[in-house]
PDB file of N, CA and C in Angstrom:
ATOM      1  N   UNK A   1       0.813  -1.176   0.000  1.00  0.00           N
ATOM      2  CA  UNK A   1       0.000   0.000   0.000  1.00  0.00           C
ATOM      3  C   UNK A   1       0.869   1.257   0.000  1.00  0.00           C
ATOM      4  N   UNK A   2       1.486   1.124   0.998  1.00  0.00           N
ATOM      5  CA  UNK A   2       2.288   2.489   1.048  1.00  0.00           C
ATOM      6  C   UNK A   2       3.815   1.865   0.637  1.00  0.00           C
ATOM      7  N   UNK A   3       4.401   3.176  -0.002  1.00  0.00           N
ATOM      8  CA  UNK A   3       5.683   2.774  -0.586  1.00  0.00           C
ATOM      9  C   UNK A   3       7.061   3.409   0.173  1.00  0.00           C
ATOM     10  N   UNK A   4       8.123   3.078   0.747  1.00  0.00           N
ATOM     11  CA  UNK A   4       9.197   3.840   1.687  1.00  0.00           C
ATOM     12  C   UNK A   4       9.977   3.975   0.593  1.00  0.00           C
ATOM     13  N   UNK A   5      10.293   5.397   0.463  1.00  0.00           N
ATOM     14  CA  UNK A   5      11.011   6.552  -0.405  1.00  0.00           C
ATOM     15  C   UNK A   5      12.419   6.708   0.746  1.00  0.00           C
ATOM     16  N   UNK A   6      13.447   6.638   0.210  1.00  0.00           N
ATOM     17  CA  UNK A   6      14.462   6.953   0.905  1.00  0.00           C
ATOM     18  C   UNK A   6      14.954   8.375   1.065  1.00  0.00           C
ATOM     19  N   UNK A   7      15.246   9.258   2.050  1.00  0.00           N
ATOM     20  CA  UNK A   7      15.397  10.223   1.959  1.00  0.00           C
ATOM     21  C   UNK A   7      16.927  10.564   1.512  1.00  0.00           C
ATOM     22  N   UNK A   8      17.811   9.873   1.478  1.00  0.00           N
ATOM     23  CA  UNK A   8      18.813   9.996   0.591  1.00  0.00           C
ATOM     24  C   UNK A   8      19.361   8.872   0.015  1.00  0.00           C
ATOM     25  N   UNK A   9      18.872   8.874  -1.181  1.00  0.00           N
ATOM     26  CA  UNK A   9      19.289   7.545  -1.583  1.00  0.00           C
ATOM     27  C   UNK A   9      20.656   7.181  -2.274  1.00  0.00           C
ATOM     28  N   UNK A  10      21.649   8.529  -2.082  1.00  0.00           N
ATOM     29  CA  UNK A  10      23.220   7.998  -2.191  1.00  0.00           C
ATOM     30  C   UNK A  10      23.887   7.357  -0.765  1.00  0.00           C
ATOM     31  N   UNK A  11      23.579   7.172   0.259  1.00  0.00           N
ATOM     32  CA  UNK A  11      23.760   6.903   1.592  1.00  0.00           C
ATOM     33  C   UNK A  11      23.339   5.585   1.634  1.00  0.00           C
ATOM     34  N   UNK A  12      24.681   4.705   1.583  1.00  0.00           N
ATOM     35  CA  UNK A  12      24.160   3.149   2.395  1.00  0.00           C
ATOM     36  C   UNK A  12      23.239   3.129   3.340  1.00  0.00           C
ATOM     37  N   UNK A  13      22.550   1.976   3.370  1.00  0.00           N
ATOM     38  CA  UNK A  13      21.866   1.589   4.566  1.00  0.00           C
ATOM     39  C   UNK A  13      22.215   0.695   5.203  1.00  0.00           C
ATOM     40  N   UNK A  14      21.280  -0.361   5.666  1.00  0.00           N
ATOM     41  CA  UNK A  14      21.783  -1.423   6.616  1.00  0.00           C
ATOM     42  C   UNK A  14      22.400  -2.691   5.728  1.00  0.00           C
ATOM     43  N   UNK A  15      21.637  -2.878   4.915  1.00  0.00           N
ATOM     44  CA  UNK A  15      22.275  -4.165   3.780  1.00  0.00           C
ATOM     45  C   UNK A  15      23.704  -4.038   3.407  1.00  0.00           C
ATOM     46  N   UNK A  16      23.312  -2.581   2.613  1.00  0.00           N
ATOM     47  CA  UNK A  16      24.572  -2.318   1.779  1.00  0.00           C
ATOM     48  C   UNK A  16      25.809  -1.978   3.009  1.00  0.00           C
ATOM     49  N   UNK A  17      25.730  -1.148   3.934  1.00  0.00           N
ATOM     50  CA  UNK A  17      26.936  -1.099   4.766  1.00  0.00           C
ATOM     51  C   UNK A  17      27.181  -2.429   4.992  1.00  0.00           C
ATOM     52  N   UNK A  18      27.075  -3.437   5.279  1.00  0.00           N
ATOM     53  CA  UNK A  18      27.508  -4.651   6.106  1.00  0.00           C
ATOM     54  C   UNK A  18      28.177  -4.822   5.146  1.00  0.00           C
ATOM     55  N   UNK A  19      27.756  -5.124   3.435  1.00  0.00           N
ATOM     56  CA  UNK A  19      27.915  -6.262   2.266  1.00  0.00           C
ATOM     57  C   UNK A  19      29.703  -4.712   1.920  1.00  0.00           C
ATOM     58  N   UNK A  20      29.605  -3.685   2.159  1.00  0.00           N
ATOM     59  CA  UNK A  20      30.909  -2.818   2.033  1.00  0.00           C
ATOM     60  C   UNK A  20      31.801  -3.179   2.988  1.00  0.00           C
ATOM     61  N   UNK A  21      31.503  -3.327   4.619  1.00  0.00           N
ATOM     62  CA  UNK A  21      32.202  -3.850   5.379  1.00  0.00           C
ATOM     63  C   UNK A  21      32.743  -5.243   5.052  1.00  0.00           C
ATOM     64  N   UNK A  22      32.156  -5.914   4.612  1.00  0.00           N
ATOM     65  CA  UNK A  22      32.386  -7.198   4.397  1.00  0.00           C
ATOM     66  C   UNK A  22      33.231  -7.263   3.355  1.00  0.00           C
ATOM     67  N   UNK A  23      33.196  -6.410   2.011  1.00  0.00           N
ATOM     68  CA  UNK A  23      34.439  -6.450   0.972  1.00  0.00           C
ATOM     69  C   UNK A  23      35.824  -5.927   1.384  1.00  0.00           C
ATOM     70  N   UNK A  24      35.349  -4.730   2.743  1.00  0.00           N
ATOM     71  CA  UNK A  24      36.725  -4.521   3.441  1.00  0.00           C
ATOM     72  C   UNK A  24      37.715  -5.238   4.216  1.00  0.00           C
ATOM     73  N   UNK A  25      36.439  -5.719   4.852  1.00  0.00           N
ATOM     74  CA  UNK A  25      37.588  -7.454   5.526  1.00  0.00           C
ATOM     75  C   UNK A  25      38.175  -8.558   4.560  1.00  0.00           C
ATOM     76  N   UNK A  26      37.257  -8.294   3.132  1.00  0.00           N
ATOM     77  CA  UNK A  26      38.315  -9.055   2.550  1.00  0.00           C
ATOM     78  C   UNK A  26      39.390  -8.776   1.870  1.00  0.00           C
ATOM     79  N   UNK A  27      39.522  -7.072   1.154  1.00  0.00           N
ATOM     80  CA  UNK A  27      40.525  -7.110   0.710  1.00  0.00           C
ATOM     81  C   UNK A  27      42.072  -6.327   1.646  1.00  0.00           C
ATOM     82  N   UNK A  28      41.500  -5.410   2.856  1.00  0.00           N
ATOM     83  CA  UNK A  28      42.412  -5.331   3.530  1.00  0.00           C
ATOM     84  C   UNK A  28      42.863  -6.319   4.528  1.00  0.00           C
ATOM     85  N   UNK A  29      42.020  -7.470   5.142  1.00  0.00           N
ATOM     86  CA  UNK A  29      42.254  -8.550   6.272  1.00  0.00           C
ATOM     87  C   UNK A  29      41.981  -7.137   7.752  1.00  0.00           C
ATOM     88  N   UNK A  30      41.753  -8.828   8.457  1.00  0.00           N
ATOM     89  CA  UNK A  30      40.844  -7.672   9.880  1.00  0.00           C
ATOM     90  C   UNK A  30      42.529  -7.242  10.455  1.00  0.00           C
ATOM     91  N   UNK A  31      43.142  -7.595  10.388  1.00  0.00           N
ATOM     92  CA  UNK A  31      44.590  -6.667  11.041  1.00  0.00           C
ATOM     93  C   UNK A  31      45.047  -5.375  10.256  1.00  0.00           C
ATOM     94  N   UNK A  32      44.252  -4.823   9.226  1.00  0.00           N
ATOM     95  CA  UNK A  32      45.205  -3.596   8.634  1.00  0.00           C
ATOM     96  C   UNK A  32      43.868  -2.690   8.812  1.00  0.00           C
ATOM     97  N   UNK A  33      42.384  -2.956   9.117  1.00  0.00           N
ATOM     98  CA  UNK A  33      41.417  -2.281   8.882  1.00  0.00           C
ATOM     99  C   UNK A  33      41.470  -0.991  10.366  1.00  0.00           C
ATOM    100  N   UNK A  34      42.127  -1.733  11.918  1.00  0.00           N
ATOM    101  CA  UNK A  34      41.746  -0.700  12.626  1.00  0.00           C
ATOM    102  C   UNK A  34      43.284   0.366  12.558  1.00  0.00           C
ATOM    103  N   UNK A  35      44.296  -0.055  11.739  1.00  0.00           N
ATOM    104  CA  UNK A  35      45.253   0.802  11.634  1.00  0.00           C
ATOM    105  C   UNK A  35      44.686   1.441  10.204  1.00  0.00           C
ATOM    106  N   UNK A  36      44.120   1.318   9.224  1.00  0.00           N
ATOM    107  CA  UNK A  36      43.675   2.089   8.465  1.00  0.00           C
ATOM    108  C   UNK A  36      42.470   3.206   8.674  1.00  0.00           C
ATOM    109  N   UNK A  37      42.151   3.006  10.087  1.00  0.00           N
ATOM    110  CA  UNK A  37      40.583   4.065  10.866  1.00  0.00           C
ATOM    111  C   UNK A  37      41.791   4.587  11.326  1.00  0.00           C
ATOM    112  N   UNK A  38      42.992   4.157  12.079  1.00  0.00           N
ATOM    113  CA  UNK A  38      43.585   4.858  13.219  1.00  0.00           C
ATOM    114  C   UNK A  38      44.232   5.884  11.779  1.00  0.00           C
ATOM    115  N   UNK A  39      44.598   5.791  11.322  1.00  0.00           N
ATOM    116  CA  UNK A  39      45.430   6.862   9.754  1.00  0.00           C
ATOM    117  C   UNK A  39      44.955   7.515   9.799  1.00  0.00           C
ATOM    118  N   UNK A  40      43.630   7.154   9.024  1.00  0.00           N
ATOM    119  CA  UNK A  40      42.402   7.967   8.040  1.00  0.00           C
ATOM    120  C   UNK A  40      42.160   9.275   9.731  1.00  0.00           C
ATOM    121  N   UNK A  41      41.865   8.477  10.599  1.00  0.00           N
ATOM    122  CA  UNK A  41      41.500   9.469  12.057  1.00  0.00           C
ATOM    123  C   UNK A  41      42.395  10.829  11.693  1.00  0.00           C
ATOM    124  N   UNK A  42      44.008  10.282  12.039  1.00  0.00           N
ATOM    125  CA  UNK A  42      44.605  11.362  11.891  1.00  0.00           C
ATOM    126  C   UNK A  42      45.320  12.454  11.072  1.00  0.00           C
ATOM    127  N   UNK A  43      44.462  11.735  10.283  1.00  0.00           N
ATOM    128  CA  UNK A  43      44.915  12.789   8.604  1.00  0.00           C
ATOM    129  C   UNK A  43      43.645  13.797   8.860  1.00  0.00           C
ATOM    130  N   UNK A  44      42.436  13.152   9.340  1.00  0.00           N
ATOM    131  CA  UNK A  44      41.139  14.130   9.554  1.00  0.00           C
ATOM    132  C   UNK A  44      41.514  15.546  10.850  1.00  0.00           C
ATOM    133  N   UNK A  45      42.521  14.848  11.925  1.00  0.00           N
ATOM    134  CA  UNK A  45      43.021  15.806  12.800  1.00  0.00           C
ATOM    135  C   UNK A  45      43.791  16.923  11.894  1.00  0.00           C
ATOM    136  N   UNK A  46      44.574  16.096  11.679  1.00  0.00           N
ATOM    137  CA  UNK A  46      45.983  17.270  10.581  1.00  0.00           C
ATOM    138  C   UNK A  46      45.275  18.418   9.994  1.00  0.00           C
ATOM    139  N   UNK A  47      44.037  17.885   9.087  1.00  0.00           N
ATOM    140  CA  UNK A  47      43.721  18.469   8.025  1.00  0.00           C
ATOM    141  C   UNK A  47      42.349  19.673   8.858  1.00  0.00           C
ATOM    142  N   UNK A  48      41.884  19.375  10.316  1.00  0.00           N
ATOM    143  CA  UNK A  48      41.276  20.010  10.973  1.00  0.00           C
ATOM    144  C   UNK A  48      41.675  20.980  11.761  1.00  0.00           C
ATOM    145  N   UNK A  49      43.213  21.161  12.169  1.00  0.00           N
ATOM    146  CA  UNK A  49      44.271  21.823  13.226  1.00  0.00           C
ATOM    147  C   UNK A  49      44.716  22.759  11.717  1.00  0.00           C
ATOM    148  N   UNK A  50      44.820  22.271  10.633  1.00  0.00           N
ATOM    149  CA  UNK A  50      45.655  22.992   9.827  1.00  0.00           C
ATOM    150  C   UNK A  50      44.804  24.087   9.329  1.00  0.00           C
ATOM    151  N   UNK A  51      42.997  23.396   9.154  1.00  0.00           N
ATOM    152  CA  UNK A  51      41.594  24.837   8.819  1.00  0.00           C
ATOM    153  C   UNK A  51      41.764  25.628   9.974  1.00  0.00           C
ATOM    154  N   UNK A  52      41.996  24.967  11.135  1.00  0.00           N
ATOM    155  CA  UNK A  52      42.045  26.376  12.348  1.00  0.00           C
ATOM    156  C   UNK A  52      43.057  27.304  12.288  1.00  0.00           C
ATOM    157  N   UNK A  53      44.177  26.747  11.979  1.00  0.00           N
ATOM    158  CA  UNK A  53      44.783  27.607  11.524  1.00  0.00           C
ATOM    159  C   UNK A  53      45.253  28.986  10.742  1.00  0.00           C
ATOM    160  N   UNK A  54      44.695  27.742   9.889  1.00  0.00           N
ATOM    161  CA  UNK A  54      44.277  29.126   8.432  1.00  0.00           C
ATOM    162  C   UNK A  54      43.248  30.287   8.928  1.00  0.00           C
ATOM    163  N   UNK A  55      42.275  29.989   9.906  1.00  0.00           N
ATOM    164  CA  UNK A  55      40.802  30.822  10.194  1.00  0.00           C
ATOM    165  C   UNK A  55      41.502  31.576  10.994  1.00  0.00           C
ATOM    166  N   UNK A  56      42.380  31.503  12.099  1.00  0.00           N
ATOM    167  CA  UNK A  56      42.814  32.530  13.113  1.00  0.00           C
ATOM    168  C   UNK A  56      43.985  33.160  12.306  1.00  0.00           C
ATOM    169  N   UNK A  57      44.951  32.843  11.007  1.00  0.00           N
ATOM    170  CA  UNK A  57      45.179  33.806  10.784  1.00  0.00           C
ATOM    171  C   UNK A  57      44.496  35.210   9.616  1.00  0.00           C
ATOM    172  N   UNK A  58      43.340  34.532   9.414  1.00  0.00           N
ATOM    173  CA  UNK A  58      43.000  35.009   8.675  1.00  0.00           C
ATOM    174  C   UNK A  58      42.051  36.171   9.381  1.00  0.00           C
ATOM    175  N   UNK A  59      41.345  35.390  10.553  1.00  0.00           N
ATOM    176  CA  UNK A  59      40.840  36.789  11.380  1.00  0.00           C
ATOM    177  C   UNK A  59      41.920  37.524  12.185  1.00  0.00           C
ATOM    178  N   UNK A  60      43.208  37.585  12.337  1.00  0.00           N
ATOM    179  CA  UNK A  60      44.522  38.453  12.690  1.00  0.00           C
ATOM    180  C   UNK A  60      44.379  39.305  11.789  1.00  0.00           C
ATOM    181  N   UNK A  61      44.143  38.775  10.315  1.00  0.00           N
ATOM    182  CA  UNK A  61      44.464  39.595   9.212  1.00  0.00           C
ATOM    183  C   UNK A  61      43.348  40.389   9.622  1.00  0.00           C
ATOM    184  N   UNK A  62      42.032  40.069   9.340  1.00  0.00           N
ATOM    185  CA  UNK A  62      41.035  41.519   9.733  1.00  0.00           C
ATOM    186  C   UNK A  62      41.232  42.118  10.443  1.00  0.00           C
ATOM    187  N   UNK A  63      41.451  41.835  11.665  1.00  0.00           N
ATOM    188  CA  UNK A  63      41.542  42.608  12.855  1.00  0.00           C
ATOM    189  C   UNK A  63      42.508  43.602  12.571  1.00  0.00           C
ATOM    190  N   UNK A  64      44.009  43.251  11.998  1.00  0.00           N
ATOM    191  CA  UNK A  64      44.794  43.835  12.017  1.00  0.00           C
ATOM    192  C   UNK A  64      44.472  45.065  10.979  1.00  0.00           C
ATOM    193  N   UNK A  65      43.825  44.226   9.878  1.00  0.00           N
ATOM    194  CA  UNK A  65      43.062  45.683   9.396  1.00  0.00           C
ATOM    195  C   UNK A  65      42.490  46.457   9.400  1.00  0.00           C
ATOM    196  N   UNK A  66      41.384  46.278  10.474  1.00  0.00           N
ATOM    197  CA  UNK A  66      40.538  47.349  10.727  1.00  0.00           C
ATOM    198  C   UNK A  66      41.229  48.328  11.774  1.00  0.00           C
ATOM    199  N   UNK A  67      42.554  47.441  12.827  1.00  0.00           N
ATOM    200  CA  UNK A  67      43.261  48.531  13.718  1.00  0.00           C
ATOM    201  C   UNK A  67      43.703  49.342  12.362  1.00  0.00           C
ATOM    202  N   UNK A  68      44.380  49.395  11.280  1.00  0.00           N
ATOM    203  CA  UNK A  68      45.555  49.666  10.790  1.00  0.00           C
ATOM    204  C   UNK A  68      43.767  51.156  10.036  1.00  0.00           C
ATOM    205  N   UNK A  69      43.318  50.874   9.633  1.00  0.00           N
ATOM    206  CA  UNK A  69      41.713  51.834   8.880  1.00  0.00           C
ATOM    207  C   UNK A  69      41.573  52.447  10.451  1.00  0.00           C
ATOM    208  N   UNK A  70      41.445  51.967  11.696  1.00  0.00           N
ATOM    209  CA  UNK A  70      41.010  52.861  12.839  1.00  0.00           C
ATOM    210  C   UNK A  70      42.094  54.332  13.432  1.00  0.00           C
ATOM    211  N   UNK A  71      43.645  53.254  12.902  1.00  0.00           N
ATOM    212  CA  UNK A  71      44.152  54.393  13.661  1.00  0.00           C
ATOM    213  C   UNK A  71      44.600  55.525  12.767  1.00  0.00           C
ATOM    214  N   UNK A  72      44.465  55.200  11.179  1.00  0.00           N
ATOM    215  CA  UNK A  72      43.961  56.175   9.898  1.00  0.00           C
ATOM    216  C   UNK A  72      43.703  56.880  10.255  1.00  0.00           C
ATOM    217  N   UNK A  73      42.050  56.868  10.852  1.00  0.00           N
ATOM    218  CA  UNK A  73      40.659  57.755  10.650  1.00  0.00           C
ATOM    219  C   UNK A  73      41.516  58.528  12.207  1.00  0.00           C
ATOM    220  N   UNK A  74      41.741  57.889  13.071  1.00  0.00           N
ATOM    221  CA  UNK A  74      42.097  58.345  14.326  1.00  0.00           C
ATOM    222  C   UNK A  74      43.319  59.707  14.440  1.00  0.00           C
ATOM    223  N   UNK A  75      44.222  59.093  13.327  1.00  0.00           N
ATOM    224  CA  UNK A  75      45.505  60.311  12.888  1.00  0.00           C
ATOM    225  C   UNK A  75      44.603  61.155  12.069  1.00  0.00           C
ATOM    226  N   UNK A  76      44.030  61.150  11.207  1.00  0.00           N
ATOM    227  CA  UNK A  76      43.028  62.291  11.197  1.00  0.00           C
ATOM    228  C   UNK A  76      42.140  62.876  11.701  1.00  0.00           C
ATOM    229  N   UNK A  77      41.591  62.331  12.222  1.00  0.00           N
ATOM    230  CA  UNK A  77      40.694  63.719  13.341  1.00  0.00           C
ATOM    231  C   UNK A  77      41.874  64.084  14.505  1.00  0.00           C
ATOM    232  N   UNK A  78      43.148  63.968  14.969  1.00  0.00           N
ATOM    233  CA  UNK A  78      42.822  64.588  15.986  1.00  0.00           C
ATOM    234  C   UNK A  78      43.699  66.381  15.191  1.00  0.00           C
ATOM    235  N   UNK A  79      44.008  66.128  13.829  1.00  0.00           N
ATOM    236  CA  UNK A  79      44.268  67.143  13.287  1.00  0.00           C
ATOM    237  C   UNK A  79      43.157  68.018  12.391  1.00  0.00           C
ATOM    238  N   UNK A  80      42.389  67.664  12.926  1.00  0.00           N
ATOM    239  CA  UNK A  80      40.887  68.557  12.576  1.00  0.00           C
ATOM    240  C   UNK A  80      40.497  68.968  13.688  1.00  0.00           C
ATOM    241  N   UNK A  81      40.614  67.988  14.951  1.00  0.00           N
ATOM    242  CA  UNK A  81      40.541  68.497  16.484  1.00  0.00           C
ATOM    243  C   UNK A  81      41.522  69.582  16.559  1.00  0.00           C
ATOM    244  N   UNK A  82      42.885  69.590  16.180  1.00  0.00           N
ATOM    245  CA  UNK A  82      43.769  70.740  16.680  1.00  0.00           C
ATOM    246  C   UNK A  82      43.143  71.824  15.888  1.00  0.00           C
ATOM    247  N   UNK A  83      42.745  72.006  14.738  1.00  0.00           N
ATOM    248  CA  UNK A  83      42.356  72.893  13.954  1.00  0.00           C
ATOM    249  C   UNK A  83      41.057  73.766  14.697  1.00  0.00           C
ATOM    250  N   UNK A  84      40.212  72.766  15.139  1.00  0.00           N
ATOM    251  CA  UNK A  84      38.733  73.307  15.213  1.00  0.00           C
ATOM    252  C   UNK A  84      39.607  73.973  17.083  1.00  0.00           C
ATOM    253  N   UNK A  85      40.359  73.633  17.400  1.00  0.00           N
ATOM    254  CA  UNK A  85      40.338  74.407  19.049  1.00  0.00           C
ATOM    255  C   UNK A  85      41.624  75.304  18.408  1.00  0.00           C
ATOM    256  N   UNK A  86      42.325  75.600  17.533  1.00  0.00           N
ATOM    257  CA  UNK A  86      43.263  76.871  17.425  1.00  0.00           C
ATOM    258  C   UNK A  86      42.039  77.792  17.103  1.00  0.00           C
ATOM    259  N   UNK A  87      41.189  77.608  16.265  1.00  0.00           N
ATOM    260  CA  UNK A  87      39.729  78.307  15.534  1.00  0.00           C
ATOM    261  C   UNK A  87      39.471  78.759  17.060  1.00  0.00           C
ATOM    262  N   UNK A  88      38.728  77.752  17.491  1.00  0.00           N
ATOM    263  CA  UNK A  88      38.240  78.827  18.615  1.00  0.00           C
ATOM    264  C   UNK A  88      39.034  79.432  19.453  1.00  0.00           C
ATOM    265  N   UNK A  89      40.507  79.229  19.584  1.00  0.00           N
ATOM    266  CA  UNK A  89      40.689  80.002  20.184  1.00  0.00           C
ATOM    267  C   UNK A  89      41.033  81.477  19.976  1.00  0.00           C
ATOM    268  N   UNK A  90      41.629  81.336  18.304  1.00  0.00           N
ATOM    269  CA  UNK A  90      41.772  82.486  17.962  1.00  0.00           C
ATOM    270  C   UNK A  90      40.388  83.847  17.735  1.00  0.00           C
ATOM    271  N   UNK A  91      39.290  82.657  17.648  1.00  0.00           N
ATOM    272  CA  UNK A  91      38.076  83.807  18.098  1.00  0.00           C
ATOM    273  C   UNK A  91      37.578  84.113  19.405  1.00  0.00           C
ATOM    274  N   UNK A  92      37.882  83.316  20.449  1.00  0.00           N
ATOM    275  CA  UNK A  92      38.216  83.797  21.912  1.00  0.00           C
ATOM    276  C   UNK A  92      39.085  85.002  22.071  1.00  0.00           C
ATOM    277  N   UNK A  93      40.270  85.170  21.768  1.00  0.00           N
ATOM    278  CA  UNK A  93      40.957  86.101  21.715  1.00  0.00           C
ATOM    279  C   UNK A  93      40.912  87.308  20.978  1.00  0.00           C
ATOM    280  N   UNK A  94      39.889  87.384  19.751  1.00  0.00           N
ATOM    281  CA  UNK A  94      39.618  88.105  19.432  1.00  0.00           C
ATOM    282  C   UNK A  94      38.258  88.466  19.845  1.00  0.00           C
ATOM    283  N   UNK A  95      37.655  88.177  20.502  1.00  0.00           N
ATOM    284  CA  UNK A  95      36.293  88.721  21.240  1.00  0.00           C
ATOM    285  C   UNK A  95      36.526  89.288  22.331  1.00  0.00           C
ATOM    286  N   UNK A  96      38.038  88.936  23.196  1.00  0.00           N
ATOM    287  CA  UNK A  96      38.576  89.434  24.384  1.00  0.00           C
ATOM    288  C   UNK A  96      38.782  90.729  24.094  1.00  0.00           C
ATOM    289  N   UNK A  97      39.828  90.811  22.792  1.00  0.00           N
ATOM    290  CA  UNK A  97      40.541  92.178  22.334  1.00  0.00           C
ATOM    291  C   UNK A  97      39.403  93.050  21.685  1.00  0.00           C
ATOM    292  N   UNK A  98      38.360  92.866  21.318  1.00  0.00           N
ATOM    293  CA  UNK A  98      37.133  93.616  21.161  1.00  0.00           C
ATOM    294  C   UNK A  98      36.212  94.608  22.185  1.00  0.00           C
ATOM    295  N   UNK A  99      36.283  93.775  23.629  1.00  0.00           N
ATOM    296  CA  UNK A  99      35.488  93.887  24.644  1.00  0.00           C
ATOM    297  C   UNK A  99      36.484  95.133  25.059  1.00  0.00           C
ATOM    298  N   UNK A 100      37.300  95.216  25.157  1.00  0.00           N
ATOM    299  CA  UNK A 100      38.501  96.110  25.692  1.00  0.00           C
ATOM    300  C   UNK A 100      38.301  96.899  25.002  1.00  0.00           C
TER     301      UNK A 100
END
């Protein structure tokens, strides 16, 4: 009546994993299969320590760029700051020398 649709049907299931396991015991033998998990394991470490890697220097790199754009913008204003307080002061001083 009702028909079971596999929801991914590139993904072994229960048959087919065993009948794959089973061609693995025969052509590697059961003594090379848990040193071939223990490998495969640590090539997956290597290759996982080596993406972290790459990601922290790559957010150094932003960071370092946005300090390197902050202290830009930062060396420029505070020479618009010196500008805007010589301004006022030179019209302070001339509102002094007025009042007199």
């Amino acid at each position: 009546m009702f028909q079971t649709i596999p929801l991914f049907p590139g993904i072994p299931g229960g048959p087919e994993l065993l009948i794959v396991l089973l061609v693995l015991v025969l052509l590697f033998g059961a003594n090379k299969i848990p040193k071939l998990a223990r490998s495969t394991g640590q090539a997956m470490g290597e290759f996982q320590r080596g993406r972290n890697e790459i990601e922290e220097e790559l957010k150094q790199m932003e960071s370092t760029d946005e300090d390197d754009e902050d202290d830009e913008a930062t060396a420029a204003s505070p020479s618009t700051a010196t500008e805007t307080t010589s301004t006022s002061t030179s019209t302070s001083t001339s509102s002094d020398s007025n009042s007199n």
